[in-house]
Protein backbone atom coordinates (compact mmCIF):
# COMPACT_ATOMS: atom_id res chain seq x y z
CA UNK A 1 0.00 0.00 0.00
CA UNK A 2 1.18 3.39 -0.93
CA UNK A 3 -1.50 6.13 -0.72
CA UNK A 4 0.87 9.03 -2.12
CA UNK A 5 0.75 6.78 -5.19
CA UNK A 6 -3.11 5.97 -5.24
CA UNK A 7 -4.12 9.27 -4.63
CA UNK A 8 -2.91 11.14 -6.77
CA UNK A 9 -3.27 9.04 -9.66
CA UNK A 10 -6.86 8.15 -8.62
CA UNK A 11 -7.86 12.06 -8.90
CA UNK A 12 -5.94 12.37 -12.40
CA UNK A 13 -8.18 8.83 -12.88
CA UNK A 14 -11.65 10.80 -12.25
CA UNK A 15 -10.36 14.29 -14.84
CA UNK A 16 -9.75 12.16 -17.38
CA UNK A 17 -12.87 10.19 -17.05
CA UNK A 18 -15.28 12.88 -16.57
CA UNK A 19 -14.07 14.99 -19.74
CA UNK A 20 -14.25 11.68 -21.79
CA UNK A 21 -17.35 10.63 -20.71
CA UNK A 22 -18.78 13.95 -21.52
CA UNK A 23 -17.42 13.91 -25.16
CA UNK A 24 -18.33 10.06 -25.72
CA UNK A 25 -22.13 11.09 -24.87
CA UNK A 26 -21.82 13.70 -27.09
CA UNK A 27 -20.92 11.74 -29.92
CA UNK A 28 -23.31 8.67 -28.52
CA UNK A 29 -26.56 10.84 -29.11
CA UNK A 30 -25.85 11.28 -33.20
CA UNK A 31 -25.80 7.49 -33.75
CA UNK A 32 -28.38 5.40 -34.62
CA UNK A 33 -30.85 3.91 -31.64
CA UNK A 34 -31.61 0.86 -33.81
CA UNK A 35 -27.95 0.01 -33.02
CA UNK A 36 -28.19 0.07 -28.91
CA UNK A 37 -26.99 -2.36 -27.41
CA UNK A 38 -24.99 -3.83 -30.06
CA UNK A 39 -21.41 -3.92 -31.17
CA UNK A 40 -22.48 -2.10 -34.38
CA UNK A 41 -23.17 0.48 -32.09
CA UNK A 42 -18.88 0.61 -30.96
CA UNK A 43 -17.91 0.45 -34.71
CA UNK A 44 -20.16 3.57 -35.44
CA UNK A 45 -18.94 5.14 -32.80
CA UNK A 46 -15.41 4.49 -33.85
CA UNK A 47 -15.00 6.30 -36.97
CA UNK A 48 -16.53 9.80 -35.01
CA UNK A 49 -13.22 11.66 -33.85
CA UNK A 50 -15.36 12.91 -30.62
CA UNK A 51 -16.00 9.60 -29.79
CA UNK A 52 -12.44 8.42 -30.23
CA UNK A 53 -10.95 11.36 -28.13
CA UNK A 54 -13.47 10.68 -25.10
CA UNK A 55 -12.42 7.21 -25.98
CA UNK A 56 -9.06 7.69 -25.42
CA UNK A 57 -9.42 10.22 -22.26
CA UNK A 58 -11.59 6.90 -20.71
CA UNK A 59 -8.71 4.14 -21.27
CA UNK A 60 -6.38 6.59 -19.79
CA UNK A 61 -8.71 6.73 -16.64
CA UNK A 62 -8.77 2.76 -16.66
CA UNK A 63 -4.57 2.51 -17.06
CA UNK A 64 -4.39 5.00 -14.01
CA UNK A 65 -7.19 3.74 -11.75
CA UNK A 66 -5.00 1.15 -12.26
CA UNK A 67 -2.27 2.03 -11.30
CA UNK A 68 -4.02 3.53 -8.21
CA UNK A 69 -5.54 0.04 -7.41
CA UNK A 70 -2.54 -1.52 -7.39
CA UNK A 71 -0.98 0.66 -4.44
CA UNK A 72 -4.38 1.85 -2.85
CA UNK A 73 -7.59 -0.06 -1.40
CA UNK A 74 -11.14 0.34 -3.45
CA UNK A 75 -12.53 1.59 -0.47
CA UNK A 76 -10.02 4.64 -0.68
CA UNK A 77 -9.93 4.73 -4.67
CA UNK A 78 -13.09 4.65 -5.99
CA UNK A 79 -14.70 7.87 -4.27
CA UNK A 80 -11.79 9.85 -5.31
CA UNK A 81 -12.32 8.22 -8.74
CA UNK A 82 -16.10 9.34 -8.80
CA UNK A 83 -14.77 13.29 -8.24
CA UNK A 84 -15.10 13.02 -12.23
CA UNK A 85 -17.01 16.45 -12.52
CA UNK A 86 -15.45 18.36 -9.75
CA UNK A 87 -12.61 18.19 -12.22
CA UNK A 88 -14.13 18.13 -15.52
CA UNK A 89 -16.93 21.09 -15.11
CA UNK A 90 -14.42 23.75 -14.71
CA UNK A 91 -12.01 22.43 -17.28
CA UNK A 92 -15.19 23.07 -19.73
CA UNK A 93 -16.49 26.02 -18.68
CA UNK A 94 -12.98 27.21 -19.05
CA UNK A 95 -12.74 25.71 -22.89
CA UNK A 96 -16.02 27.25 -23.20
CA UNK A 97 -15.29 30.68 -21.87
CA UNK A 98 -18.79 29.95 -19.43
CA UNK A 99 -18.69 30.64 -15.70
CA UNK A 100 -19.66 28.12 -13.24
CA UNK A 101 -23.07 28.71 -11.96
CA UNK A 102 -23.92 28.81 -8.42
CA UNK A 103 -25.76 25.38 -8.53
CA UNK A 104 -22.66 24.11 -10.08
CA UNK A 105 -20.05 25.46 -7.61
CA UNK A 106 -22.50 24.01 -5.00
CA UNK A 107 -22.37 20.36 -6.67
CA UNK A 108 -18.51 20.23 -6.46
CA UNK A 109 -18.26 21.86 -2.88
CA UNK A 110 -20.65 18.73 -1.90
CA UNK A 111 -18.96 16.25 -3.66
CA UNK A 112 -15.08 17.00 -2.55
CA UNK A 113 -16.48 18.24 0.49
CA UNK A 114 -18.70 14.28 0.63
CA UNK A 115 -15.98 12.26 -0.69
CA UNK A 116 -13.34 13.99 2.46
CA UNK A 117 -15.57 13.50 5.00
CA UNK A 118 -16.01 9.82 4.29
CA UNK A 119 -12.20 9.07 4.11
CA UNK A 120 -11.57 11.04 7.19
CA UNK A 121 -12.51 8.56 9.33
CA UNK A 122 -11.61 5.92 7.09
CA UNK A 123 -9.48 3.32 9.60
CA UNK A 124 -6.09 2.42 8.58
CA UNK A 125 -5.91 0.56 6.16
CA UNK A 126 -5.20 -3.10 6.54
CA UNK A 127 -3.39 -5.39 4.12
CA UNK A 128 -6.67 -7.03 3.49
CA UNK A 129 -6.64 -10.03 0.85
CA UNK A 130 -4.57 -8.98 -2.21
CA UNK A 131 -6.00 -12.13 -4.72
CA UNK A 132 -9.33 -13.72 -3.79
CA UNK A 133 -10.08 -16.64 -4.16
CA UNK A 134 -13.08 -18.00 -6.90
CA UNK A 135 -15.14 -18.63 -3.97
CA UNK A 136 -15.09 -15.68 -2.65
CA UNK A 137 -16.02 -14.15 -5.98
CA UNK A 138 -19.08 -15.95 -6.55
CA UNK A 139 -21.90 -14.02 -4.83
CA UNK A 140 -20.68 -10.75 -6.34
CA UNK A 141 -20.76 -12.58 -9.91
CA UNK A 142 -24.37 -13.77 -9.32
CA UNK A 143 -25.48 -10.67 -7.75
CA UNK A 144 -24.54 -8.82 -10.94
CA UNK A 145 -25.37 -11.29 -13.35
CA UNK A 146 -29.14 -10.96 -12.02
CA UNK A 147 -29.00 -7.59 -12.11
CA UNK A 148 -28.04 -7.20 -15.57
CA UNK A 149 -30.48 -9.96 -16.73
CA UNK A 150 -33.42 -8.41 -14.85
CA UNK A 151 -32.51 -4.54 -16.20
CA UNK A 152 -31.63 -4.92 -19.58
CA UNK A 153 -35.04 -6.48 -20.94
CA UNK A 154 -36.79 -3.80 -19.07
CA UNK A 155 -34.67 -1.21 -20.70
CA UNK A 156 -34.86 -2.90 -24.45
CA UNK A 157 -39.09 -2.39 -24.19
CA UNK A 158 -38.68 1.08 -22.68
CA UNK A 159 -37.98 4.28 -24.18
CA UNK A 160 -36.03 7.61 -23.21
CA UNK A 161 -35.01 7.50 -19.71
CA UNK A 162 -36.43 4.87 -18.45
CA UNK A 163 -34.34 2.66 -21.08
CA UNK A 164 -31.46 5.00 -19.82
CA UNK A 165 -31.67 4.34 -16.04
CA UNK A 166 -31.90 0.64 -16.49
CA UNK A 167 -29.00 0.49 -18.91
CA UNK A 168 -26.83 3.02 -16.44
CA UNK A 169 -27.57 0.50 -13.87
CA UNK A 170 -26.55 -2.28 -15.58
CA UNK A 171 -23.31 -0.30 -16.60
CA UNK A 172 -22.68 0.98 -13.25
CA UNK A 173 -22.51 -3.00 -11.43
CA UNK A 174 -20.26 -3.70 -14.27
CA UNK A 175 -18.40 -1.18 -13.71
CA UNK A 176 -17.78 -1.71 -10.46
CA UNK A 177 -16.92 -5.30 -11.08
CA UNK A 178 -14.39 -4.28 -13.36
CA UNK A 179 -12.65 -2.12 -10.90
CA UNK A 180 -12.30 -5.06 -8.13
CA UNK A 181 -11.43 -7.12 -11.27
CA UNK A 182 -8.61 -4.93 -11.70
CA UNK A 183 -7.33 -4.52 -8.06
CA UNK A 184 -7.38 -8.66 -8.17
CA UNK A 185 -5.43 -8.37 -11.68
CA UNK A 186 -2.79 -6.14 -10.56
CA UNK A 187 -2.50 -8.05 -6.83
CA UNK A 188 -1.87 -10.96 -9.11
CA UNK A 189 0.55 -9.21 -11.26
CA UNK A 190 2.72 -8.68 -7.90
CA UNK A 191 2.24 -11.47 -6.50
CA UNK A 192 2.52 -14.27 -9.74
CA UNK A 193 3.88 -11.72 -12.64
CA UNK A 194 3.09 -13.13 -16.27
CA UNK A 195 1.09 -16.32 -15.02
CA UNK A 196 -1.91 -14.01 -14.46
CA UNK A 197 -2.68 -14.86 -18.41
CA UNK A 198 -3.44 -18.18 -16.69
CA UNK A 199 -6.10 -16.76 -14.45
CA UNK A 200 -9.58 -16.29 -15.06
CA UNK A 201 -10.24 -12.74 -13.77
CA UNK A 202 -8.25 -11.07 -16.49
CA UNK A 203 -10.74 -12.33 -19.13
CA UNK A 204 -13.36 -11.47 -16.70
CA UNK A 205 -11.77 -7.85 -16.65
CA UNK A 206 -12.46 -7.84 -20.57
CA UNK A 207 -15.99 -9.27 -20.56
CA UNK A 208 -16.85 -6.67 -18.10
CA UNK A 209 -15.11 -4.00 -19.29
CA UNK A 210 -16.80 -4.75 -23.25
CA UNK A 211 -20.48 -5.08 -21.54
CA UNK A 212 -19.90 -2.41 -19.20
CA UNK A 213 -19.32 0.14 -22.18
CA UNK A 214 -21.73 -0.96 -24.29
CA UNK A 215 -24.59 -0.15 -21.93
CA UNK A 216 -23.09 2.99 -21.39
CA UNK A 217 -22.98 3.99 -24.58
CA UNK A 218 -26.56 2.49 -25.31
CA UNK A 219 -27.68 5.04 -22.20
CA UNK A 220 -25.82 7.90 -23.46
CA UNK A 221 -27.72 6.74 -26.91
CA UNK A 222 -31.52 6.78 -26.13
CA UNK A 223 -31.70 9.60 -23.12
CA UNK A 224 -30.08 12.65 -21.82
CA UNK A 225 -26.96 12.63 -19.64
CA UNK A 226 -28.45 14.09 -16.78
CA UNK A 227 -30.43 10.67 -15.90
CA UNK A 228 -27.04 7.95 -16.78
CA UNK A 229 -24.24 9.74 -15.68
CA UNK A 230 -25.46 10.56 -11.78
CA UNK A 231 -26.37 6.65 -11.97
CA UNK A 232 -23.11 5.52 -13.23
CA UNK A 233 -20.98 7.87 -11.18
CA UNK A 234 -23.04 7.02 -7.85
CA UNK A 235 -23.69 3.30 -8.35
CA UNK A 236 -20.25 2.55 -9.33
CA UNK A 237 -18.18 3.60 -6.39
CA UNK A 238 -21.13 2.31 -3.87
CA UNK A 239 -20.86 -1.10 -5.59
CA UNK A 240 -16.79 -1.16 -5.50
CA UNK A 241 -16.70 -0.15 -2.59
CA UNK A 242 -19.17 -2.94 -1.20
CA UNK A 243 -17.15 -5.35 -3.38
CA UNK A 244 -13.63 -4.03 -1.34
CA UNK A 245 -15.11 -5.23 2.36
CA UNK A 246 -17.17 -8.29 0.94
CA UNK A 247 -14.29 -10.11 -1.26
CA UNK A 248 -10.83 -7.88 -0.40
CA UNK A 249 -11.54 -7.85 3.36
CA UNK A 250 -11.46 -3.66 3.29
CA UNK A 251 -12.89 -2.36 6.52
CA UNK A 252 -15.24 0.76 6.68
CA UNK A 253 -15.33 2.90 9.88
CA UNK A 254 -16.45 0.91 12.83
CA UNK A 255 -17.64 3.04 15.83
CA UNK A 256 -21.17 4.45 15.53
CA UNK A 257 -19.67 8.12 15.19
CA UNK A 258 -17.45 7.55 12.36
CA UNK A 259 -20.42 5.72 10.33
CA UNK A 260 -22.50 8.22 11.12
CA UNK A 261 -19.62 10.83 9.85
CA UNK A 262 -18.98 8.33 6.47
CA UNK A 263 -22.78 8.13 5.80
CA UNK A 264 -23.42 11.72 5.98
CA UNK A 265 -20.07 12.17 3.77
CA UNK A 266 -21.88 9.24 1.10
CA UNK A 267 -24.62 11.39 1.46
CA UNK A 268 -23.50 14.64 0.55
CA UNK A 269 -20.97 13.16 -1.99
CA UNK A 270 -24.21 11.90 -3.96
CA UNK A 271 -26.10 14.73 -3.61
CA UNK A 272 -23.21 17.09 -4.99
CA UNK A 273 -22.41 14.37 -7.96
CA UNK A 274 -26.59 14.57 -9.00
CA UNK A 275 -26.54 18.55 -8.76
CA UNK A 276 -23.03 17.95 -11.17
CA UNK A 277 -24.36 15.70 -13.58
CA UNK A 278 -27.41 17.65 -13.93
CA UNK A 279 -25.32 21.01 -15.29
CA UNK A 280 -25.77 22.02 -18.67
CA UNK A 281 -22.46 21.94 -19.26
CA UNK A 282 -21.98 17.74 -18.41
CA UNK A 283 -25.03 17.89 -20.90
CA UNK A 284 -23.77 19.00 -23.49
């Protein structure tokens, strides 16, 4: 563990993730909504030069949340990954010679202002179980499974954002298996090196990782931003972070004051990411 390594590159994780996403949706909403949730729907996508910049800004996030995984806990990680906007909103009102609004400015005090108060009283942070085992893998993999199979029918007969909420669901638990996926890849990389081609979760990682963005892309598709992108940036970090103390052994804060202090920070974190995603400006 090395938290002046995580942090840092956890933050530069969440700018490069926020400005991508917000260009990807962009260039999500001019494609075709016969194509959602199809790979059809990737190759369009792939010849659009937005597209392929937000692209790029997104697999840049992944290599450095990464990075931060592999020296840093989820439980630490992933809220300072989800500080996307905080980052991102006055990069573009900056490009776009805007000033923030005072909704706006409110949305980022709550979510850095969230996101501290719940690692303040984060206990130290233990060792905790660097490669789980398959066993301890399997609820998590059934839990999301169901999820996905429930949402995604729902969302194919739906329209607008209704079909964008369930998809953003469905995004958002893959998601946030593909983050613990990639703690348990890089904690394999340290531990066993190039034999990790030999173990299952890194073509887990992929099947994830291709599922998880071509929800996203179908919510992005058939409704606004300002109903996927709260869902994705809220239910993602929740879910890692619920994946870090079931299958990595992480440890919230244990006496009644300090979850009281972590919920209220949870709390206000959400709250300030909504009032984000909601800003014209993350719209488009």
């Amino acid at each position: 563990m090395n938290t002046a390594v995580a942090v840092p590159t956890a933050l530069l994780s969440a700018i490069c993730f926020g400005v991508g996403s917000v260009l990807q949706q962009q260039a999500a909403r001019q494609a075709s909504q016969q194509k959602s949730l199809q790979l059809r729907l990737l190759l369009d996508l792939a010849r659009r030069p937005m597209w392929l910049t937000g692209m790029g800004l997104v697999l840049s996030s992944f290599a450095l949340l990464g990075i931060a995984l592999a020296f840093g806990p989820l439980i630490l990680v992933l809220p300072l990954a989800a500080t996307d906007l905080v980052f991102a909103l006055p990069l573009l009102a900056w490009r776009r010679k805007m000033p923030l609004t005072r909704l706006e400015a409110t949305g980022i005090a709550c979510t850095a202002g969230g996101v501290s108060m719940f690692l303040t009283v984060l206990p130290p942070v233990p060792e905790g179980t660097a490669v789980p085992a398959l066993v301890d893998w399997v609820p998590v993999l059934v839990a999301i499974g169901g999820v996905v199979a429930l949402l995604v029918p729902i969302g194919a007969r739906r329209q607008g954002r209704t079909s964008a909420a369930m998809y953003a669901t469905c995004a958002a638990v893959l998601f946030a298996l593909l983050d613990s996926l990639t703690k348990s890849v890089a904690g394999r990389l340290r531990t066993d090196g190039f034999s990790v081609f030999w173990h299952w979760e890194l073509y887990a990682l992929i099947v994830a990782g291709v599922m998880g963005l071509t929800l996203s892309q179908s919510a992005y598709q058939v409704g606004p931003l300002a109903v996927s992108l709260p869902i994705i940036d809220t239910v993602e970090p929740i879910g890692a972070v619920a994946i870090g103390v079931a299958v990595f052994g992480e440890q919230l804060a244990s006496s009644t004051g300090g979850a009281a202090v972590q919920a209220l920070g949870a709390a206000t974190a959400v709250a300030g990411i909504v009032l984000l995603d909601r800003s014209p400006l993350a719209r488009g």
